[in-house]
N, C-alpha and C. Protein backbone atom coordinates (compact mmCIF):
# COMPACT_ATOMS: atom_id res chain seq x y z
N UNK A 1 0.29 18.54 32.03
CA UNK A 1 1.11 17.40 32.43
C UNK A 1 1.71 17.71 33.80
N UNK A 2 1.26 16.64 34.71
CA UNK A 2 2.23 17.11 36.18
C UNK A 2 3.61 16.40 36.29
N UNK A 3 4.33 16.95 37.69
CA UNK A 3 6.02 16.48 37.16
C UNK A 3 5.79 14.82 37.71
N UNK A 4 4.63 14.03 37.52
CA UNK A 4 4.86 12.47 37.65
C UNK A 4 4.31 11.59 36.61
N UNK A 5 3.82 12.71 35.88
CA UNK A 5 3.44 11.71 34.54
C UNK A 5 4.06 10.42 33.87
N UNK A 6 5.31 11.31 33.57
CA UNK A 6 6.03 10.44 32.73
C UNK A 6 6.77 9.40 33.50
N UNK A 7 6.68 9.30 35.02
CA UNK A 7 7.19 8.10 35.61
C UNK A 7 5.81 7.05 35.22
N UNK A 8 4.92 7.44 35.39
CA UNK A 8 3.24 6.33 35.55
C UNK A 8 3.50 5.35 34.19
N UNK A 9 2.87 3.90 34.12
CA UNK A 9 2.71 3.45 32.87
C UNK A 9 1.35 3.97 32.72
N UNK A 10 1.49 4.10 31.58
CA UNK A 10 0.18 4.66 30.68
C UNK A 10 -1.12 3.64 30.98
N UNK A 11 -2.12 3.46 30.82
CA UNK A 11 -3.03 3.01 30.69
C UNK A 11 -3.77 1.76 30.20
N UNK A 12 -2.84 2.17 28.49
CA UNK A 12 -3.12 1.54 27.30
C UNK A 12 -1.82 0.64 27.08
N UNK A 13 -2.05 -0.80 26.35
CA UNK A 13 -0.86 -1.13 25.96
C UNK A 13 -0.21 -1.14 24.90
N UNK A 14 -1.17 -0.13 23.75
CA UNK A 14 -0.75 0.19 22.32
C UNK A 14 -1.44 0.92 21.97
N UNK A 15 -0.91 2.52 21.57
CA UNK A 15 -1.08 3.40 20.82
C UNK A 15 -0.64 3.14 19.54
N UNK A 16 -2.37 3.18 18.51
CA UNK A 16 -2.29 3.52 17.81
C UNK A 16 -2.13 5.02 16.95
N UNK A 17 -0.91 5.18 16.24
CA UNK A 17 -0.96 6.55 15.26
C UNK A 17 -1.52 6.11 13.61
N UNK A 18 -2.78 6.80 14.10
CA UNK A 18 -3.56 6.39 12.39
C UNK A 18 -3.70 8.05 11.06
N UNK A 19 -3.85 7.32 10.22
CA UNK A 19 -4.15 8.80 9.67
C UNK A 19 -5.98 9.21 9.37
N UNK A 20 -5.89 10.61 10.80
CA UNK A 20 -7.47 10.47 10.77
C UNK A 20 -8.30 10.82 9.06
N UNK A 21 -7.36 11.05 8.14
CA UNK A 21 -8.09 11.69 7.32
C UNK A 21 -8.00 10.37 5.79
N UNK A 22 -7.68 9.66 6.45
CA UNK A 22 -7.37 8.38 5.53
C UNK A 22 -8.89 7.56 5.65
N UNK A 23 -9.58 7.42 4.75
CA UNK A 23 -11.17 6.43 5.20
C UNK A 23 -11.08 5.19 5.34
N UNK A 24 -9.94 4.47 4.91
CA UNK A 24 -9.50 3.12 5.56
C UNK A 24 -9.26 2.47 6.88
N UNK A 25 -8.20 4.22 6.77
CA UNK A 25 -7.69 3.77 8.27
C UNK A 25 -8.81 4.23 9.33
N UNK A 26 -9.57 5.20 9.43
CA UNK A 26 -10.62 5.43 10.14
C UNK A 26 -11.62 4.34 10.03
N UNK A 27 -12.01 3.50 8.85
CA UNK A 27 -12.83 2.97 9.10
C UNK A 27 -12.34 1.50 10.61
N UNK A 28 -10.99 1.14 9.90
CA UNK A 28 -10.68 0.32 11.11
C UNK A 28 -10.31 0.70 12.52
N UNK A 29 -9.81 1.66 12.41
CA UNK A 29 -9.56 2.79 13.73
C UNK A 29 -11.23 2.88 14.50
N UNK A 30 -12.34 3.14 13.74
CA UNK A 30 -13.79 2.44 14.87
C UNK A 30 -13.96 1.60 14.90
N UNK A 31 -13.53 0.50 14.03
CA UNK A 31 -14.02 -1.06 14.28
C UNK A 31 -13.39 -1.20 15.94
N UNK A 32 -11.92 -1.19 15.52
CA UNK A 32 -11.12 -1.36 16.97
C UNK A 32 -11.54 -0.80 18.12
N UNK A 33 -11.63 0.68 18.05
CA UNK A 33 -12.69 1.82 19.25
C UNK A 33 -13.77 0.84 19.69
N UNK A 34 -14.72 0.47 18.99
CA UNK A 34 -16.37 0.19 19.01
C UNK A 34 -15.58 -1.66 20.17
N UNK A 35 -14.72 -1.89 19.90
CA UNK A 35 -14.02 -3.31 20.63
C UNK A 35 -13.24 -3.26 21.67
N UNK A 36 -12.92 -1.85 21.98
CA UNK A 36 -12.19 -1.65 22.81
C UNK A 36 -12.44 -1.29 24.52
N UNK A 37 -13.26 -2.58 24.68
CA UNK A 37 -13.81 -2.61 25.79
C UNK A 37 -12.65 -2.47 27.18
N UNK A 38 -11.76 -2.96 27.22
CA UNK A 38 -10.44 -2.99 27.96
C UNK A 38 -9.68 -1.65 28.29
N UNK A 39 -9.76 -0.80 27.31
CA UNK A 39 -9.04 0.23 27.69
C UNK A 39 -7.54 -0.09 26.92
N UNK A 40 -7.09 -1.30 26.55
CA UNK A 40 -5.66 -1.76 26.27
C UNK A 40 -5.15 -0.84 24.83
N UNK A 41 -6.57 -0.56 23.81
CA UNK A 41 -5.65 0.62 22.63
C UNK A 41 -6.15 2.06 23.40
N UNK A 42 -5.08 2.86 22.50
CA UNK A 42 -4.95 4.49 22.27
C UNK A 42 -5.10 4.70 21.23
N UNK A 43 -5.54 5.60 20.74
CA UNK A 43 -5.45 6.04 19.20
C UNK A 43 -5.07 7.56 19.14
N UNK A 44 -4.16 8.16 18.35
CA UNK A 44 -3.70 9.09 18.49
C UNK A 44 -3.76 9.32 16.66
N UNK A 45 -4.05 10.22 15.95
CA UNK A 45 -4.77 10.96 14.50
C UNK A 45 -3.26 12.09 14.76
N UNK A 46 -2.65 11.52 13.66
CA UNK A 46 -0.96 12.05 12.54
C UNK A 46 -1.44 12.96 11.89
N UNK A 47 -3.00 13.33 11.67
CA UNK A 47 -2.72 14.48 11.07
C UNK A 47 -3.49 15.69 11.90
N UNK A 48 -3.62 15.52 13.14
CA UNK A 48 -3.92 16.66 14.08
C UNK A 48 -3.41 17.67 14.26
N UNK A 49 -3.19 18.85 14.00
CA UNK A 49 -2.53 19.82 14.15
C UNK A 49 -1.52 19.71 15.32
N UNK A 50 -1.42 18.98 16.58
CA UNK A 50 -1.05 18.93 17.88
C UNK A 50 -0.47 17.33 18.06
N UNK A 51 -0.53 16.57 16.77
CA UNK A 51 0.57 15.65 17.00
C UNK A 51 1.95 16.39 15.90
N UNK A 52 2.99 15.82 17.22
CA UNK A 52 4.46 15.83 16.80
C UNK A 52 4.89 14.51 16.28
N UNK A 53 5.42 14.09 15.29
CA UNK A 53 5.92 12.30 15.22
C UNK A 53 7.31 12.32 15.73
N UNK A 54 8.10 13.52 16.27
CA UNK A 54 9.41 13.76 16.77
C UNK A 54 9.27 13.06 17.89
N UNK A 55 7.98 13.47 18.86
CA UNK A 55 8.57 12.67 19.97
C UNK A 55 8.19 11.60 19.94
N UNK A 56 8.17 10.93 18.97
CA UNK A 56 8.23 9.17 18.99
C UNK A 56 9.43 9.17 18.49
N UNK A 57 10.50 9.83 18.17
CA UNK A 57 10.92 9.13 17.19
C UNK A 57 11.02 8.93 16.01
N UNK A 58 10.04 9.78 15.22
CA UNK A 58 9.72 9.68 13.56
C UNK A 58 9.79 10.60 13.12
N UNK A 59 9.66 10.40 11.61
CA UNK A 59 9.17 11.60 11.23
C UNK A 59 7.56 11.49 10.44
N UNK A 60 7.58 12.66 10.08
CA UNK A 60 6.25 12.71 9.04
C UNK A 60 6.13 11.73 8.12
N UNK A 61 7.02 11.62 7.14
CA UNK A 61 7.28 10.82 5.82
C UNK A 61 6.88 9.57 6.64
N UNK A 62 7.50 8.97 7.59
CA UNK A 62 7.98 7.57 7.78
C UNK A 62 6.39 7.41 8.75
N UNK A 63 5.84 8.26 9.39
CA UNK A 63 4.08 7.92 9.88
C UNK A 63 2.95 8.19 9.27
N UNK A 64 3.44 8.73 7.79
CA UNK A 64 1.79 9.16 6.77
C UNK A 64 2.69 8.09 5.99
N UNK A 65 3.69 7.10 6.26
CA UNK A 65 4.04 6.13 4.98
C UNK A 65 3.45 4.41 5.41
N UNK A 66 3.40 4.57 6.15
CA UNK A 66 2.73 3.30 6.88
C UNK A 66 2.46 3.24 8.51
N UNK A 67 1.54 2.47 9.21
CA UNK A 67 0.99 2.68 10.38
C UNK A 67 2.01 2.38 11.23
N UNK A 68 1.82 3.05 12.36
CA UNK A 68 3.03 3.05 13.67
C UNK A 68 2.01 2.80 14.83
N UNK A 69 2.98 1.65 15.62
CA UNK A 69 2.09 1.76 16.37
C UNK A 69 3.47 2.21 18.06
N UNK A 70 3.25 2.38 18.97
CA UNK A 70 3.87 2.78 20.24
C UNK A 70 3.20 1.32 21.52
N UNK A 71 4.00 0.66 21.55
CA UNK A 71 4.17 -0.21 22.98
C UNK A 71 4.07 0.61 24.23
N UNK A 72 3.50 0.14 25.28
CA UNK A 72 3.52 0.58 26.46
C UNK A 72 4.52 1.28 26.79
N UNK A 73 5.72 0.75 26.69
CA UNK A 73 7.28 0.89 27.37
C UNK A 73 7.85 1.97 26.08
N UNK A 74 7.52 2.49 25.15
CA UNK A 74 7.66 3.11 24.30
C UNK A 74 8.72 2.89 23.26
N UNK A 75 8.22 1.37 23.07
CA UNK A 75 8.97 0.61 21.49
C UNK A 75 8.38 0.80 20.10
N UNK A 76 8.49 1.53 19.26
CA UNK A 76 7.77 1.34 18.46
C UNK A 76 8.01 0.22 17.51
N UNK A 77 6.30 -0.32 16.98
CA UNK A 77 6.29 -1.11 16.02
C UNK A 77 5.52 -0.42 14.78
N UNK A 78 5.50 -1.19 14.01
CA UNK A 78 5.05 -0.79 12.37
C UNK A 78 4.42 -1.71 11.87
N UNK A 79 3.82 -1.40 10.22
CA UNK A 79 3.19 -2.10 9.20
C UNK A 79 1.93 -3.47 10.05
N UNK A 80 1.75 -4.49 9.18
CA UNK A 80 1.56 -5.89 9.85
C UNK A 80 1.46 -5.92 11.37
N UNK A 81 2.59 -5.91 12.24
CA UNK A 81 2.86 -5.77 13.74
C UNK A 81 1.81 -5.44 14.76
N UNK A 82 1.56 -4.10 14.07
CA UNK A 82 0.48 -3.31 14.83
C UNK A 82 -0.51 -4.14 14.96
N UNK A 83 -0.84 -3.87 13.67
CA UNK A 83 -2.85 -4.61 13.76
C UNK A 83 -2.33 -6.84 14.61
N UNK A 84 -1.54 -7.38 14.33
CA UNK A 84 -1.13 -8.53 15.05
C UNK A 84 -1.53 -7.91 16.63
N UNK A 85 -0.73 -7.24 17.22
CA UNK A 85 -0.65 -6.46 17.89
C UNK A 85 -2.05 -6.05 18.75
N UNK A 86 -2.41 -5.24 17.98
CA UNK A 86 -4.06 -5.07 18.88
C UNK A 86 -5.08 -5.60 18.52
N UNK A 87 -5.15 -6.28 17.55
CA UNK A 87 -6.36 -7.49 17.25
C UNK A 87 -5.96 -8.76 18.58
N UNK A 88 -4.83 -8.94 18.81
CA UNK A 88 -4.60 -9.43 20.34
C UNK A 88 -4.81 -9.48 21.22
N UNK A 89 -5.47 -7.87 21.47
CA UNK A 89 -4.88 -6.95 22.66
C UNK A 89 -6.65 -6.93 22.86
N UNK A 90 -7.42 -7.02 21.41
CA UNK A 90 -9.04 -6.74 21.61
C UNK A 90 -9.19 -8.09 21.69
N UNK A 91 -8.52 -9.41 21.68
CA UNK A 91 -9.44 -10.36 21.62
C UNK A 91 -9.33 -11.34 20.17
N UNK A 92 -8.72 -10.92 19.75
CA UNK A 92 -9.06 -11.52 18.01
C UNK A 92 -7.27 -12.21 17.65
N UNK A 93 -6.60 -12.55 18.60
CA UNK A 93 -4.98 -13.25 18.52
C UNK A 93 -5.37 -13.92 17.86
N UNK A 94 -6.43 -14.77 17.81
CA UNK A 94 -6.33 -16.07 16.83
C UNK A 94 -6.60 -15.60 15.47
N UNK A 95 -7.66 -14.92 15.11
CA UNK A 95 -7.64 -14.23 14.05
C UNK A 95 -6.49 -13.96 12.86
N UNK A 96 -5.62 -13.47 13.71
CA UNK A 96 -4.40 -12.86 13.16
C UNK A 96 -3.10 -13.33 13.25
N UNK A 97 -3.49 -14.81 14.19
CA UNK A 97 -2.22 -15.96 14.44
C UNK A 97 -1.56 -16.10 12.98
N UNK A 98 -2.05 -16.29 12.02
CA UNK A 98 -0.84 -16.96 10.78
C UNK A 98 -0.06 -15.88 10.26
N UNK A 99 -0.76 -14.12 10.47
CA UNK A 99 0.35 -13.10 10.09
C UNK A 99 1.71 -13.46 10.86
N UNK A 100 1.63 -13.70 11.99
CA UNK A 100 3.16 -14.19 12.47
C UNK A 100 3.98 -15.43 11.88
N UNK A 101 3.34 -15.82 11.22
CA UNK A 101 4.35 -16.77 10.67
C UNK A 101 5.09 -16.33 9.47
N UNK A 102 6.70 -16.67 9.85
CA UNK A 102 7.56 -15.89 8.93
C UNK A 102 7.34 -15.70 7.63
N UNK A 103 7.08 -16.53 6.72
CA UNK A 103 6.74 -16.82 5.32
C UNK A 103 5.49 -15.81 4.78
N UNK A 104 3.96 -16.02 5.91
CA UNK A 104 2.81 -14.93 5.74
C UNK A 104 3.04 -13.93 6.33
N UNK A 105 4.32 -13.39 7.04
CA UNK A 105 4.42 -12.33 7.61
C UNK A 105 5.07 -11.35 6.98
N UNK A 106 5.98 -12.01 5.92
CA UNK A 106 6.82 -11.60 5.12
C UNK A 106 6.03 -10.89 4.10
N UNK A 107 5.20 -11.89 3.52
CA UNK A 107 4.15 -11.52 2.66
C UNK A 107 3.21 -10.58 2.82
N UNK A 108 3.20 -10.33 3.70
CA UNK A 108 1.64 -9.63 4.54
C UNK A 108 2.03 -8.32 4.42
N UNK A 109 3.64 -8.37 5.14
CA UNK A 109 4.25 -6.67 5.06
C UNK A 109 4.09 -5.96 3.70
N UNK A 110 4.67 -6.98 2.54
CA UNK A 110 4.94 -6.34 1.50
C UNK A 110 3.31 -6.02 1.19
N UNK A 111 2.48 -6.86 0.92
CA UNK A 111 1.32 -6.61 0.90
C UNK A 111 0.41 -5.13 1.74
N UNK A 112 0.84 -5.39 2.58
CA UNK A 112 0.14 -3.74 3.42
C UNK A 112 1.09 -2.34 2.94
N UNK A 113 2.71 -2.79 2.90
CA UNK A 113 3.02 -1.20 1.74
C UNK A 113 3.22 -0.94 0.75
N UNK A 114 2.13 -1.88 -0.27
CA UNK A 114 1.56 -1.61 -1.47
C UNK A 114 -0.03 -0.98 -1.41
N UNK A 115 -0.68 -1.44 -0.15
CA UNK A 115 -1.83 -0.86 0.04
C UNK A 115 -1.64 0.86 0.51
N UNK A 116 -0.66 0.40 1.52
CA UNK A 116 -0.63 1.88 2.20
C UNK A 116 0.06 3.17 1.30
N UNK A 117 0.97 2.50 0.18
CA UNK A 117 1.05 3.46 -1.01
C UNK A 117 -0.16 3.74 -1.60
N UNK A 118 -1.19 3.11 -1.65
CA UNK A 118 -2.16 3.27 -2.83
C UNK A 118 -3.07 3.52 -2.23
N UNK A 119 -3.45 3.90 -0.81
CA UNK A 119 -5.12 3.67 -0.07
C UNK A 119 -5.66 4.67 -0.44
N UNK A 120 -4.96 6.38 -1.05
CA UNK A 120 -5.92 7.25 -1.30
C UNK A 120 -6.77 6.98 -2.78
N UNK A 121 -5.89 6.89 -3.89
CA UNK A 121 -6.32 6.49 -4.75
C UNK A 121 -7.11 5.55 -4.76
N UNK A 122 -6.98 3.97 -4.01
CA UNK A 122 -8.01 3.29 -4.17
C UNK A 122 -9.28 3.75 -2.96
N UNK A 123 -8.95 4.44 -2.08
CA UNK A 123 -10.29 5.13 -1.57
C UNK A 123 -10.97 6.01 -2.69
N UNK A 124 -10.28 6.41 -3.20
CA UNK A 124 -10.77 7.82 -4.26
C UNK A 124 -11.74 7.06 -4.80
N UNK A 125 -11.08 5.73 -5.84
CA UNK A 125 -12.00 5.12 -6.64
C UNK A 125 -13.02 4.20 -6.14
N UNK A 126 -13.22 4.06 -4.98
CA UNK A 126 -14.38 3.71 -4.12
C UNK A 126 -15.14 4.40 -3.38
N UNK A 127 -14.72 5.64 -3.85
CA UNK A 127 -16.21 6.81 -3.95
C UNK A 127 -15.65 7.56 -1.99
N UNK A 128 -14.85 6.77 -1.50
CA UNK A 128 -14.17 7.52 0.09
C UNK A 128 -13.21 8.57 -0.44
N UNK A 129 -13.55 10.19 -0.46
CA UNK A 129 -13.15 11.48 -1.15
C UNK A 129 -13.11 12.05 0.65
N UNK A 130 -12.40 11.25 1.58
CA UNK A 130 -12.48 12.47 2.69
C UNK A 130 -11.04 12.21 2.85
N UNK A 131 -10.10 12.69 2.11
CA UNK A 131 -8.77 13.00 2.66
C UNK A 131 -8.24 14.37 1.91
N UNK A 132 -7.69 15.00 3.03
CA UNK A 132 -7.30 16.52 2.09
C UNK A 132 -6.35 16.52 1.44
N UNK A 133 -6.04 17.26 0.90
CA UNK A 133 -4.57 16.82 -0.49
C UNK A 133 -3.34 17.15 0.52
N UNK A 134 -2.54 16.19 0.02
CA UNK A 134 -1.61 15.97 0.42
C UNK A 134 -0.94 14.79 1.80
N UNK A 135 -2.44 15.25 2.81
CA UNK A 135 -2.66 14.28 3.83
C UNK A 135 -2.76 13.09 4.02
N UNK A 136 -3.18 12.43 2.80
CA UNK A 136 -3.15 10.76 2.57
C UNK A 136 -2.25 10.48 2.13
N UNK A 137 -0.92 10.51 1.65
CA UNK A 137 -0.12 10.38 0.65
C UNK A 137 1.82 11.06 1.02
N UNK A 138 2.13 10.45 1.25
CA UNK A 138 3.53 11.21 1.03
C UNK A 138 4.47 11.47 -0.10
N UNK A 139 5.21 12.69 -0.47
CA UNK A 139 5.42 12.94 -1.66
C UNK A 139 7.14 12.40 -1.84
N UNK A 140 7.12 12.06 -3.08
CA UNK A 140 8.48 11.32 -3.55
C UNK A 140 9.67 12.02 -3.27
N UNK A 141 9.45 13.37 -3.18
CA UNK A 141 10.43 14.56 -4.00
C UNK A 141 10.66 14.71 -2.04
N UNK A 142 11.94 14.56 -1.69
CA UNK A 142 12.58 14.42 -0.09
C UNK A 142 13.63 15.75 -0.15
């Protein structure tokens, strides 16, 4: 890192933090890649030995508990947001126009952290066995 980095805007206008060892989230983490003709996402893998979630701002629990995503200007957003967010950013706003509406947005959230509680198990039982123990999942006991 040189001493002008951190003045530059970044590149991208949303970093994604996915969990690389989650087969859900990887599978959409290349859909997005394979679309990401623009340069506008980042993707950054929570369970790399060499990511910190401190310097966002987080912690562990709260980025293996649902998806985070990082704004240009370094706001973070979450859950729903994100994918609104860079399905936008690739091209697909309309796609994902009615998650913003308060009522399906409301819905949508609760809906994605019932998934994102359950994605190993229901990966498990759809035969996707690539997450290491513990890595998909955050534990109750704080």
């Amino acid at each position: 890192m040189n001493k002008y980095e951190n003045h530059l805007a970044p590149s991208w206008k949303l970093k994604l933090l996915f969990d690389g060892d989650c087969p859900f989230c990887k599978r959409e983490i290349a859909w997005m890649a394979k679309r990401n003709k623009n340069g506008y996402l980042a993707f950054e893998d929570i369970v790399s030995p060499d990511f910190d979630p401190a310097s966002y701002g987080l912690t562990k629990e709260e980025v293996m508990g649902v998806i985070h995503g990082v704004l240009y200007d370094g706001r973070i957003i979450k859950k729903v947001e994100v994918f609104i967010e860079a399905y936008r950013l690739l091209g697909f706003g309309w796609l994902v126009a009615p998650l913003s509406w308060p009522v399906i947005h409301s819905i949508a959230n609760i809906a994605y952290e019932i998934f994102a509680r359950y994605r190993v198990p229901f990966g498990n039982f759809l035969g996707a066995r690539s997450c290491r123990a513990g890595s998909c999942s955050i534990s109750k006991n704080k």
